[in-house]
C-alpha atoms as a PDB file:
ATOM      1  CA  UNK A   1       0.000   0.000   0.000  1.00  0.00           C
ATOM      2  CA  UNK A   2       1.197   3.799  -0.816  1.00  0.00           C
ATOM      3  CA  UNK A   3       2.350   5.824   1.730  1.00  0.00           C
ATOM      4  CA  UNK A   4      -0.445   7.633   3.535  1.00  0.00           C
ATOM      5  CA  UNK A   5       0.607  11.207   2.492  1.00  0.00           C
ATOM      6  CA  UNK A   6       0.660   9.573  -1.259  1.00  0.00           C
ATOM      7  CA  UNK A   7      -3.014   8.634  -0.012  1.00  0.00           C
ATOM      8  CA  UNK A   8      -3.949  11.825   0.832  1.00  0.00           C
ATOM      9  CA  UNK A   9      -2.564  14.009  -1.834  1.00  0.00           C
ATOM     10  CA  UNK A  10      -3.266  11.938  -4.740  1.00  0.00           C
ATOM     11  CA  UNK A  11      -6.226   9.520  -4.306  1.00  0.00           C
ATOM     12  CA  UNK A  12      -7.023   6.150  -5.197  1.00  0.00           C
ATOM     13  CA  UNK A  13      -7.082   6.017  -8.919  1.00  0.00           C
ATOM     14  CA  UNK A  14      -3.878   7.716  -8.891  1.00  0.00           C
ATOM     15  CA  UNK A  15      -1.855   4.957  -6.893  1.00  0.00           C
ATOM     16  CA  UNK A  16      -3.265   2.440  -9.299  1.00  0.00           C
ATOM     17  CA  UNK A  17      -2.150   4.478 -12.483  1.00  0.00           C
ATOM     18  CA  UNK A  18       1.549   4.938 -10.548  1.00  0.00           C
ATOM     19  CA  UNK A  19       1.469   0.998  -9.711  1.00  0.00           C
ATOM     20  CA  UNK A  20       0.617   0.074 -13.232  1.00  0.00           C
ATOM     21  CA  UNK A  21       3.053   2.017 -14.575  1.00  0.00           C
ATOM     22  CA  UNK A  22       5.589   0.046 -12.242  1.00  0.00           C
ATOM     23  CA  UNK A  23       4.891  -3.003 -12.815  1.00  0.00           C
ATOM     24  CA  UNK A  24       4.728  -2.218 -16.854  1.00  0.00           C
ATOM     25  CA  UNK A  25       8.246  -1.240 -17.290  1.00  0.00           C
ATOM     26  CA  UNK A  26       9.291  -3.605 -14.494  1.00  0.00           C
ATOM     27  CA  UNK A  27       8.022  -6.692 -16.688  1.00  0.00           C
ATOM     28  CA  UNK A  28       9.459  -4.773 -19.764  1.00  0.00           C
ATOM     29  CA  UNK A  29      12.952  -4.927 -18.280  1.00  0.00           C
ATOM     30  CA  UNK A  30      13.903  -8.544 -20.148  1.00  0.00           C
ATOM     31  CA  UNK A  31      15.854  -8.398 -23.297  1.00  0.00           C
ATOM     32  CA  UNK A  32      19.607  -7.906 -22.765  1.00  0.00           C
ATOM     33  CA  UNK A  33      21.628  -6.875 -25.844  1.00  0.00           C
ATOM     34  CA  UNK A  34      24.840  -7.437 -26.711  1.00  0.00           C
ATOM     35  CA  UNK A  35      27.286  -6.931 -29.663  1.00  0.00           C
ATOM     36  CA  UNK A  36      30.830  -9.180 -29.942  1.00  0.00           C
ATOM     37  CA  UNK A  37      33.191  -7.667 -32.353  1.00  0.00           C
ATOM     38  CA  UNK A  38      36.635  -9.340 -32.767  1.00  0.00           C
ATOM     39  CA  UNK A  39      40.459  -9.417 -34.715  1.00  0.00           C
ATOM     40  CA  UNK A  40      41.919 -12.490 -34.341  1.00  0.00           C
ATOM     41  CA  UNK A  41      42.278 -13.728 -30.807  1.00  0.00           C
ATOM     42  CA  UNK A  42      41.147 -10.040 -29.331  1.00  0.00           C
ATOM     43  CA  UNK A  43      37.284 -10.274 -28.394  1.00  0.00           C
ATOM     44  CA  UNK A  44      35.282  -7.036 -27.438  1.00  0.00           C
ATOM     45  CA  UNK A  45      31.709  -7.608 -26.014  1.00  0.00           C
ATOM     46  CA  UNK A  46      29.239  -4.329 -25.011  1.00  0.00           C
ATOM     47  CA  UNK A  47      26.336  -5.315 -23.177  1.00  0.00           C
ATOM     48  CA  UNK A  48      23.133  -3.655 -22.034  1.00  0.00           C
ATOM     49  CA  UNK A  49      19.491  -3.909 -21.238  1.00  0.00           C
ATOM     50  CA  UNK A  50      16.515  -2.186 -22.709  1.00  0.00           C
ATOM     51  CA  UNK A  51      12.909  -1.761 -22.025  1.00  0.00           C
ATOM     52  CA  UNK A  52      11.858  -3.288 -25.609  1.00  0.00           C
ATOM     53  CA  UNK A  53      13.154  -4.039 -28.789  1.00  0.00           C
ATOM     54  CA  UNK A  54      12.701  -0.842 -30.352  1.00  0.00           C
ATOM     55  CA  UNK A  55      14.069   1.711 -28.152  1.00  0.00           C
ATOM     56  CA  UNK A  56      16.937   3.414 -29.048  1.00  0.00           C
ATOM     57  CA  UNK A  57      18.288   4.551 -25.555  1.00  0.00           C
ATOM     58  CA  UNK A  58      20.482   2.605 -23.541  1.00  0.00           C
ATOM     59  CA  UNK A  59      21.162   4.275 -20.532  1.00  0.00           C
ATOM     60  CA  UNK A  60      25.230   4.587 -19.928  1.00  0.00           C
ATOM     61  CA  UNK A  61      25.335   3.114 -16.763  1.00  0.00           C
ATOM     62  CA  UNK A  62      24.036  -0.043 -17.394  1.00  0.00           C
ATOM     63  CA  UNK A  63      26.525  -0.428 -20.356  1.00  0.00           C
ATOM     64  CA  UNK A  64      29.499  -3.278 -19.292  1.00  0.00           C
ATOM     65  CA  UNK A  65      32.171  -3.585 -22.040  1.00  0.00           C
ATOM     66  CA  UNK A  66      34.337  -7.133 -21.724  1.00  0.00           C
ATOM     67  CA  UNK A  67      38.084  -7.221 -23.523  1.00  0.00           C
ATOM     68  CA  UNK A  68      39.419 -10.507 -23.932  1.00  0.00           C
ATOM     69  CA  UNK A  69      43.196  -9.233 -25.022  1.00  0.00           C
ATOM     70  CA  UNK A  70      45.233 -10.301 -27.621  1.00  0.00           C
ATOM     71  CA  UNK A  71      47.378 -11.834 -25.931  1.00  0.00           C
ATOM     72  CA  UNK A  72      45.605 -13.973 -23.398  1.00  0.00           C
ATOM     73  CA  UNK A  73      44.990 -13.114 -19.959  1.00  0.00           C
ATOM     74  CA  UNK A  74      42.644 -12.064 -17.949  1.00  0.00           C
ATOM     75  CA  UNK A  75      39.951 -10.459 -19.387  1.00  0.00           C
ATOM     76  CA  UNK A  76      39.577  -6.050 -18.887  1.00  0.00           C
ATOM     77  CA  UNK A  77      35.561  -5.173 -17.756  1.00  0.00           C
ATOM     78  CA  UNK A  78      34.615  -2.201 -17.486  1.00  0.00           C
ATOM     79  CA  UNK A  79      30.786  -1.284 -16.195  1.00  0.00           C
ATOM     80  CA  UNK A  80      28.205   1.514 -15.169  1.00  0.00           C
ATOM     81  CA  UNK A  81      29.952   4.568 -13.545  1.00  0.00           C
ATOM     82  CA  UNK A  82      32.985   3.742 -16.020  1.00  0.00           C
ATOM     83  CA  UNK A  83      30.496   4.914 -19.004  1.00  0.00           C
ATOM     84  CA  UNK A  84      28.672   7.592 -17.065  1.00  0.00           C
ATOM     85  CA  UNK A  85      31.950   9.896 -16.280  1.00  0.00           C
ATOM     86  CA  UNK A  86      29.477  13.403 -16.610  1.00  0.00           C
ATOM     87  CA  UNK A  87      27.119  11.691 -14.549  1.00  0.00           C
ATOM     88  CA  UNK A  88      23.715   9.105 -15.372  1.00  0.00           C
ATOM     89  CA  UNK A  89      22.497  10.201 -18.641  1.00  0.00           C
ATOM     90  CA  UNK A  90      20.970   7.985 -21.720  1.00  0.00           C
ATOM     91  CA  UNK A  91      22.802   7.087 -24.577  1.00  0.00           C
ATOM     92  CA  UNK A  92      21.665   6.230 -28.212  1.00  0.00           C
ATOM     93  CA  UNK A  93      23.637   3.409 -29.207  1.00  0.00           C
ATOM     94  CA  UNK A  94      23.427   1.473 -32.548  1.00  0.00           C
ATOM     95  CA  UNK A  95      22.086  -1.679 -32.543  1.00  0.00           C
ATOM     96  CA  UNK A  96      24.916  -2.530 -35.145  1.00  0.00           C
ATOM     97  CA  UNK A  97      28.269  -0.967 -35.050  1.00  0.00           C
ATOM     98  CA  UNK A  98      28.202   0.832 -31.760  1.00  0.00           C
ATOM     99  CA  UNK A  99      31.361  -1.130 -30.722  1.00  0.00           C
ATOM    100  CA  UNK A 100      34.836  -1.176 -33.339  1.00  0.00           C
ATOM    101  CA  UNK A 101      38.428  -2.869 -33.188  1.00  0.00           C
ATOM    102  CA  UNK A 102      40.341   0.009 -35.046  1.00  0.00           C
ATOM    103  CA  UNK A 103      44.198   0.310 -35.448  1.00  0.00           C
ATOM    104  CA  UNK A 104      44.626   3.604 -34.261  1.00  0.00           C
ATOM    105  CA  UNK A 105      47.841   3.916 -32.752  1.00  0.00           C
ATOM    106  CA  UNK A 106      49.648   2.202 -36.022  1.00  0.00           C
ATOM    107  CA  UNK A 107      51.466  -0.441 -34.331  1.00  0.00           C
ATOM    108  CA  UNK A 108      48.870  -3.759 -35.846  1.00  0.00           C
ATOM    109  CA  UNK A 109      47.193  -4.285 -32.716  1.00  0.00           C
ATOM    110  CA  UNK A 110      43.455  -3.111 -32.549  1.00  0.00           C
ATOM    111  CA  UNK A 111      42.054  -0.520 -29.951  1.00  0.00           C
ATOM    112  CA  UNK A 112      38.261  -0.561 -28.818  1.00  0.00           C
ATOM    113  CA  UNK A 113      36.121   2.101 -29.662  1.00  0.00           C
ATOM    114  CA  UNK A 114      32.702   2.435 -28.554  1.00  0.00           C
ATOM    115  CA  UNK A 115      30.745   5.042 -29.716  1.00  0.00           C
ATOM    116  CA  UNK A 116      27.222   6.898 -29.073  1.00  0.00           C
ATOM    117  CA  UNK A 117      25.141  10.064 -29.092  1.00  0.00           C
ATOM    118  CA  UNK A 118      23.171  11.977 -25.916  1.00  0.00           C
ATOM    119  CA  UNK A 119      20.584  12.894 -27.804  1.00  0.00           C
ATOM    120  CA  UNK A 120      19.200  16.517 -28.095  1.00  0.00           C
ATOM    121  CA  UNK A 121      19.545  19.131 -31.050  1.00  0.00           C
ATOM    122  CA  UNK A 122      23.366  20.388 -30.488  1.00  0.00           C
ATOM    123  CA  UNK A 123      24.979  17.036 -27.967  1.00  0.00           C
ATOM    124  CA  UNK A 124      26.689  15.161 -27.686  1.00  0.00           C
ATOM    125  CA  UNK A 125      28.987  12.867 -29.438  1.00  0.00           C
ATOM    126  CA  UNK A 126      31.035  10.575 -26.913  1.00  0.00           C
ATOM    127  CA  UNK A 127      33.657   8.089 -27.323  1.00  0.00           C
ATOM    128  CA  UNK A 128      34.774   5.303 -24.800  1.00  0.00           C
ATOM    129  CA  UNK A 129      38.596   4.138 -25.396  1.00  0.00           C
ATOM    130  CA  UNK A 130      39.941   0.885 -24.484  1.00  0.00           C
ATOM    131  CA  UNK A 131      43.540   0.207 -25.143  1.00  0.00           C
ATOM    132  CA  UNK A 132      46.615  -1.386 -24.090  1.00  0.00           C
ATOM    133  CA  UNK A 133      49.180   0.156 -22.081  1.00  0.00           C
ATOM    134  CA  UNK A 134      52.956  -1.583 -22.518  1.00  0.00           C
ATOM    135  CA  UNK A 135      54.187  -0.869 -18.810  1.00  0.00           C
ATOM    136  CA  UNK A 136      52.514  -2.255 -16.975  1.00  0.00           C
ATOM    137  CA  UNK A 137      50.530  -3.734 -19.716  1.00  0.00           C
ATOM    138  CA  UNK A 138      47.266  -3.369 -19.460  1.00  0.00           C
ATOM    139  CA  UNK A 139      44.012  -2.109 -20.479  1.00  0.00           C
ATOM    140  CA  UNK A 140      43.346   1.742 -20.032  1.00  0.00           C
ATOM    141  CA  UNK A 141      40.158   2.906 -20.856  1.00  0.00           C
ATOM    142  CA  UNK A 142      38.939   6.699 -21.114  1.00  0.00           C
ATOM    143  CA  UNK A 143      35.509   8.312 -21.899  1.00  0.00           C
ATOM    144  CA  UNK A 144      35.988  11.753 -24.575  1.00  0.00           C
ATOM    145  CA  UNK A 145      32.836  13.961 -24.526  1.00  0.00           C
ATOM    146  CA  UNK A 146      33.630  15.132 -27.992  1.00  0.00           C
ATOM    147  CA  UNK A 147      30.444  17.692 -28.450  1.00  0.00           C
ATOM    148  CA  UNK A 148      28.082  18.807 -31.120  1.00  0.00           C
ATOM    149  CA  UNK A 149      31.023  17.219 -33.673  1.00  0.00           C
ATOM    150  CA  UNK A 150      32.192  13.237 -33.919  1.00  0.00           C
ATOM    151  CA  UNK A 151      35.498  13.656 -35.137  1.00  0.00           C
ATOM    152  CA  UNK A 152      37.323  11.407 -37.729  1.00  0.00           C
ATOM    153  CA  UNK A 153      39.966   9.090 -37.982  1.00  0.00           C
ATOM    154  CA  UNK A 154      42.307  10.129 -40.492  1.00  0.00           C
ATOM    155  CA  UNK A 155      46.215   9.389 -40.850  1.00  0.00           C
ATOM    156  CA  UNK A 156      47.333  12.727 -40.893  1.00  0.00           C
ATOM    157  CA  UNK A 157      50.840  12.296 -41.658  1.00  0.00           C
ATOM    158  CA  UNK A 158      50.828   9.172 -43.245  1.00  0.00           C
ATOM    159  CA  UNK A 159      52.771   7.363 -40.602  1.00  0.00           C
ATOM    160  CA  UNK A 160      50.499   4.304 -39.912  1.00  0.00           C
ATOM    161  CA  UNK A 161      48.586   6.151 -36.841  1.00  0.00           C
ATOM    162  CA  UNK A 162      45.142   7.403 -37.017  1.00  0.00           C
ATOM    163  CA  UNK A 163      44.537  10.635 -35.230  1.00  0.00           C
ATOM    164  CA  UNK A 164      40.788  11.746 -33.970  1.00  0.00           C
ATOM    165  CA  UNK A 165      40.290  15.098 -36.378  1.00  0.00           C
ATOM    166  CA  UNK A 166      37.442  16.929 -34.924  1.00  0.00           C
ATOM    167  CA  UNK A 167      36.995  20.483 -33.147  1.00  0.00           C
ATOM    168  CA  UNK A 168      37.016  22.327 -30.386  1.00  0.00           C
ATOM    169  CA  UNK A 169      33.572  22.177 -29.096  1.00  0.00           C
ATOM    170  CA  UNK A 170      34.166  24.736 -26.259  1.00  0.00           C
ATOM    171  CA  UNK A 171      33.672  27.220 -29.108  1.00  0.00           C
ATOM    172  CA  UNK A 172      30.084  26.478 -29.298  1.00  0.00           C
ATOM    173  CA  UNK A 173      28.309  29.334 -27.065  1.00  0.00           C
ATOM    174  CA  UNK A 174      31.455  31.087 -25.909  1.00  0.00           C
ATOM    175  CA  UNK A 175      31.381  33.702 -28.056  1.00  0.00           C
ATOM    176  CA  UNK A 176      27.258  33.942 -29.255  1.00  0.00           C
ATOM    177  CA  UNK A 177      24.344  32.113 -30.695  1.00  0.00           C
ATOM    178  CA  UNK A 178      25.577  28.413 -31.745  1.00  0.00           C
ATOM    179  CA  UNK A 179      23.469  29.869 -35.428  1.00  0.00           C
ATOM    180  CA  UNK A 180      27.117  31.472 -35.846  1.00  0.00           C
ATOM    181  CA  UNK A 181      29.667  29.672 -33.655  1.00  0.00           C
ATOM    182  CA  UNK A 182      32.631  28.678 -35.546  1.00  0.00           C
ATOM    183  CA  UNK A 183      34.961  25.669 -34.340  1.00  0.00           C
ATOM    184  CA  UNK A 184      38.804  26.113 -34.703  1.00  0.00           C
ATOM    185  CA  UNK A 185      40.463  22.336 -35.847  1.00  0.00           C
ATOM    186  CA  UNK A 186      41.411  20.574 -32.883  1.00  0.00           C
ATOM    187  CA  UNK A 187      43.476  16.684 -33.348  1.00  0.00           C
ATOM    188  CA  UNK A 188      44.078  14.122 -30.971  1.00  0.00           C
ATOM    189  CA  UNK A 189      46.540  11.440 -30.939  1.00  0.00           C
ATOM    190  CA  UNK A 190      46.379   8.317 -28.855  1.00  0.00           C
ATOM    191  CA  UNK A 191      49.670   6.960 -27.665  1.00  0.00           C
ATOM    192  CA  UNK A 192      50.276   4.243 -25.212  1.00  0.00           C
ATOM    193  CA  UNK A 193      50.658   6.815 -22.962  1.00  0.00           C
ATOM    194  CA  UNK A 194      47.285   8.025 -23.407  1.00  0.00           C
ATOM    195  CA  UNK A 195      45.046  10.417 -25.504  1.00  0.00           C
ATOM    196  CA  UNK A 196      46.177  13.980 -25.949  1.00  0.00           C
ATOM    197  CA  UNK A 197      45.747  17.171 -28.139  1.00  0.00           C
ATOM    198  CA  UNK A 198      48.351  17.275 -30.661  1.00  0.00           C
ATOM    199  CA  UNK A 199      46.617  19.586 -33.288  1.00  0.00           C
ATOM    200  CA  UNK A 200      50.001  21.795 -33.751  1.00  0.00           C
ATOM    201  CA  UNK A 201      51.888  18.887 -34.681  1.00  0.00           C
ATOM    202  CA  UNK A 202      50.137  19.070 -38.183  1.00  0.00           C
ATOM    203  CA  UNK A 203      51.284  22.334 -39.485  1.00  0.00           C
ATOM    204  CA  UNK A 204      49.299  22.089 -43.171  1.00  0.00           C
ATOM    205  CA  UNK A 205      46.428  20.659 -41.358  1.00  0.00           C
ATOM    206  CA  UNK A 206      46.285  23.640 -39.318  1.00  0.00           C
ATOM    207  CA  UNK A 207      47.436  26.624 -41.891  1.00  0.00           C
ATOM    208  CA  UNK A 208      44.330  25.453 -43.890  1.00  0.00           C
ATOM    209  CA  UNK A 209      41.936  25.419 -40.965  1.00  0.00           C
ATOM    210  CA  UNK A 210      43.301  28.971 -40.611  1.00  0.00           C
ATOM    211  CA  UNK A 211      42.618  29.528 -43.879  1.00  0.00           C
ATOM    212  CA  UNK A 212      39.249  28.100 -43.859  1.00  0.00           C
ATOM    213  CA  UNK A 213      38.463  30.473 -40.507  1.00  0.00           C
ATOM    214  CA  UNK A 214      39.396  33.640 -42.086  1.00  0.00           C
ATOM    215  CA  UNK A 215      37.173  32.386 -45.118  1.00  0.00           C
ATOM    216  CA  UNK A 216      34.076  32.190 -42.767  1.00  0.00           C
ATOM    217  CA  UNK A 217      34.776  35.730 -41.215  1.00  0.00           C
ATOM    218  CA  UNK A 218      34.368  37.131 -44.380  1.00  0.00           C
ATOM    219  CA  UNK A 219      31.292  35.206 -44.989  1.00  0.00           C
ATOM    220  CA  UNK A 220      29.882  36.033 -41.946  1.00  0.00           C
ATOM    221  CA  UNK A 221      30.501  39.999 -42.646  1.00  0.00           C
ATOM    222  CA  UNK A 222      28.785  39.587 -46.340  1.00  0.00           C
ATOM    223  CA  UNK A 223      25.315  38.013 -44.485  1.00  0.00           C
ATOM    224  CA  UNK A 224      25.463  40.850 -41.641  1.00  0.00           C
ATOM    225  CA  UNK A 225      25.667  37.912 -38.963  1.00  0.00           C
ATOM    226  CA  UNK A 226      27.897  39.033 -36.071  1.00  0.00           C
ATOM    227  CA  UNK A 227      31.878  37.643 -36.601  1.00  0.00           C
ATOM    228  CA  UNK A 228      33.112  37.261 -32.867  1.00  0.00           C
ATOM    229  CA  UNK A 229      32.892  33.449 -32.515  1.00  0.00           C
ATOM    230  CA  UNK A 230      34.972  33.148 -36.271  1.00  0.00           C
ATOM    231  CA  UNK A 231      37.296  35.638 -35.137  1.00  0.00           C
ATOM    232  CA  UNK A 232      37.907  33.964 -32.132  1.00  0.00           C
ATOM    233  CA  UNK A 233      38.307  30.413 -33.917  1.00  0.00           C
ATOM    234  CA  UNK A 234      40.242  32.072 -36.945  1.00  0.00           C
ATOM    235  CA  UNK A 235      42.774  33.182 -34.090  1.00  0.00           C
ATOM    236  CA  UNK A 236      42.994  29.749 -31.908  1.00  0.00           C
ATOM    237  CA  UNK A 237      43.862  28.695 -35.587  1.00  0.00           C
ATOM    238  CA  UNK A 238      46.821  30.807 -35.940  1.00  0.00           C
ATOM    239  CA  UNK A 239      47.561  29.599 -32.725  1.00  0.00           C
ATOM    240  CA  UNK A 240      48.055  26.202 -33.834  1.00  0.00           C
ATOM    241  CA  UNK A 241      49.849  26.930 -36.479  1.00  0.00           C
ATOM    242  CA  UNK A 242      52.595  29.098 -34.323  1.00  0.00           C
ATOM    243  CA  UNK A 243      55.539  31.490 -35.572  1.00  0.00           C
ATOM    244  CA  UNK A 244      54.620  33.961 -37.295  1.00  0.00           C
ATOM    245  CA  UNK A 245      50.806  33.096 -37.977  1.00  0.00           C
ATOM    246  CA  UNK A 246      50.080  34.345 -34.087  1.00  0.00           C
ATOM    247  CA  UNK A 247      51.362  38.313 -33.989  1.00  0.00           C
ATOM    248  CA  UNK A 248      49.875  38.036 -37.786  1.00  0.00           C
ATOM    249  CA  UNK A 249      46.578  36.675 -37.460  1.00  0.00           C
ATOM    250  CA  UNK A 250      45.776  39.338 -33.946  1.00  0.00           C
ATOM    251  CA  UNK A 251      47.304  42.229 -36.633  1.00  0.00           C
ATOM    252  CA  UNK A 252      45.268  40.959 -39.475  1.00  0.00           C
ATOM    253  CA  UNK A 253      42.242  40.579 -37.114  1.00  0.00           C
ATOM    254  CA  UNK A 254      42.487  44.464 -35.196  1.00  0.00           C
ATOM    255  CA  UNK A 255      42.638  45.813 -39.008  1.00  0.00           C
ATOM    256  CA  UNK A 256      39.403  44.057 -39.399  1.00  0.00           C
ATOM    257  CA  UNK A 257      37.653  44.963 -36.675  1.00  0.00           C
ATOM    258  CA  UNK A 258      39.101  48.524 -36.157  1.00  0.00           C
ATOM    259  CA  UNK A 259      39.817  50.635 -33.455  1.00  0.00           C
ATOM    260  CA  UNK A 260      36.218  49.619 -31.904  1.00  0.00           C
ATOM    261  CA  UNK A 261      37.668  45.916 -32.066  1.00  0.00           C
ATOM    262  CA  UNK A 262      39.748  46.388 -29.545  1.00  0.00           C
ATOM    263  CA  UNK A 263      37.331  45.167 -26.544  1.00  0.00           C
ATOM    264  CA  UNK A 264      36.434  42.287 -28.175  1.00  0.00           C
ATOM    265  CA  UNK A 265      39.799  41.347 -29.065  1.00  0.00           C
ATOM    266  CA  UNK A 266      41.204  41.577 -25.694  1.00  0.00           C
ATOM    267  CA  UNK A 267      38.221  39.284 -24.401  1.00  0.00           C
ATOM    268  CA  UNK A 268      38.823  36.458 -27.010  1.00  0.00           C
ATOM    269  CA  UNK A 269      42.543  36.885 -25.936  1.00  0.00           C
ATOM    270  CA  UNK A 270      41.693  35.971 -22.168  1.00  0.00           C
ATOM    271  CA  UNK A 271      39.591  33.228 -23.163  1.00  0.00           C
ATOM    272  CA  UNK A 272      41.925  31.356 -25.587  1.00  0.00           C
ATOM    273  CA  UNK A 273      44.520  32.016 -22.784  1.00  0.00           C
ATOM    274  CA  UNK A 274      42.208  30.298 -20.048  1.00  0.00           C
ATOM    275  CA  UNK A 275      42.072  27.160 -22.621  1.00  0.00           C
ATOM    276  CA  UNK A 276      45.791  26.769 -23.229  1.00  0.00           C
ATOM    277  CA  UNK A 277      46.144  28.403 -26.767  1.00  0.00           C
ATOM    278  CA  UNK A 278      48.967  30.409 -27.280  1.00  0.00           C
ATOM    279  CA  UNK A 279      48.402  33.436 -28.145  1.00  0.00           C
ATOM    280  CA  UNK A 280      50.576  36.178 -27.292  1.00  0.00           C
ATOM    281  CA  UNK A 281      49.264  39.823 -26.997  1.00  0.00           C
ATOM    282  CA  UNK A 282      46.220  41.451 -28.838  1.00  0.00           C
ATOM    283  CA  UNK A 283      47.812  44.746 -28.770  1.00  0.00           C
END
């Protein structure tokens, strides 16, 4: 029987509708799905439950990932809080594909990539990592809240390693509307060591991102939209690309803006600062 205050305040009928709706989704809870990917003797299993057969969400902490290495062993399991890093939150997964073996480090020995989306009309894209550390070896595993973009895995440099090409997603609402954000190019490598940002390492990759920035400043001016958010990602461009591209791209951007400018200018400065890019002096 309901609590009496549930009693009181809601009635009868209502404690039957409450129960029903209990006991529906209780009875629901049945069907467990799983997906088994594998490359040789390395075995990758992602496992969940679901309500019924059609529903999309999974909810990321009731996702368990099993990897049976390579190279024998014990096996590496990872389970709820593991996938739920930002806290509880639901997770589309596909019912095909959601979990890959992908050579991303370049060294013929597959990584584990699970992949899925939040939901919602601007987030997110996340990525959960699984791969094999040399000393000590064993399994690491990391969850990358990527944002409104899923980057790509391209082979940058053609040296047999895939990097994650994406952007940087903190770009999305610092500087306006998301209707006009721009996104400076942002890469990440994954090492033994671990995942981490590596975008200036790829000097054409990142004068053509410039490039491409200063492009949609100009296209921005032409449709009267306001140009703070592709200033700001034109600049963390030049940023990546270093030498001379930094004092350049803050002169090139002050002529554009004008002696007004200067305001805005000195705020992007202190917020590119705050997120590690280099960026020297506005003035």
């Amino acid at each position: 029987m309901a609590p009496a205050f549930v009693r009181r305040r809601f009635g009868g009928w209502m404690v039957v509708a409450l129960v029903l709706i209990v006991s529906h989704h209780a009875s629901a809870i049945v069907a467990t799905w799983t997906e088994t990917v594998s490359d040789g003797p390395l075995v990758a299993t992602l496992t969940t439950t679901y309500f019924d057969q059609s529903d999309a969400f999974m909810h990321a902490d009731d996702l368990q990932l099993v990897v049976q290495p390579a190279g024998g062993g014990p096996s590496a399991v990872w389970r709820g809080p593991a996938f739920a890093p930002w806290g509880p939150e639901d997770a589309i997964v596909a019912r095909s594909g959601a979990i890959r073996l992908v050579d991303v480090t370049g060294d013929d020995e597959a990584e584990v990539l699970v992949d899925m989306y939040t939901g919602g009309a601007h987030c997110c894209a996340v990525s959960y990592l699984a791969w094999r550390a040399r000393s000590p070896a064993r399994y690491l595993f990391r969850g990358i809240r990527w944002g409104n973009v899923a980057p790509s895995l391209t082979d940058l440099d053609a040296d047999g390693a895939r990097e994650f090409v994406g952007v940087d997603d903190r770009f999305a609402y610092a500087f306006g509307p998301y209707a006009v954000a721009e996104f400076p190019a942002r890469v990440w490598s994954l090492r033994r060591s671990g995942l981490t940002v590596t975008t200036a390492r790829y000097h054409a990759f990142a004068v053509a991102a410039m490039r491409r920035s200063w492009a949609a400043i100009l296209a921005h001016r032409r449709h009267g939209d306001p140009t703070t958010g592709a200033v700001a990602a034109y600049l963390a461009n030049a940023a990546n690309v270093g030498g001379v591209a930094v004092p350049g791209g803050w002169s090139r951007a002050g002529r554009l803006l004008g002696p007004r400018g200067a305001p805005t200018l000195r705020m992007v400065q202190r917020r590119l600062h705050s997120w590690g890019y280099r960026t020297g002096s506005p003035d």
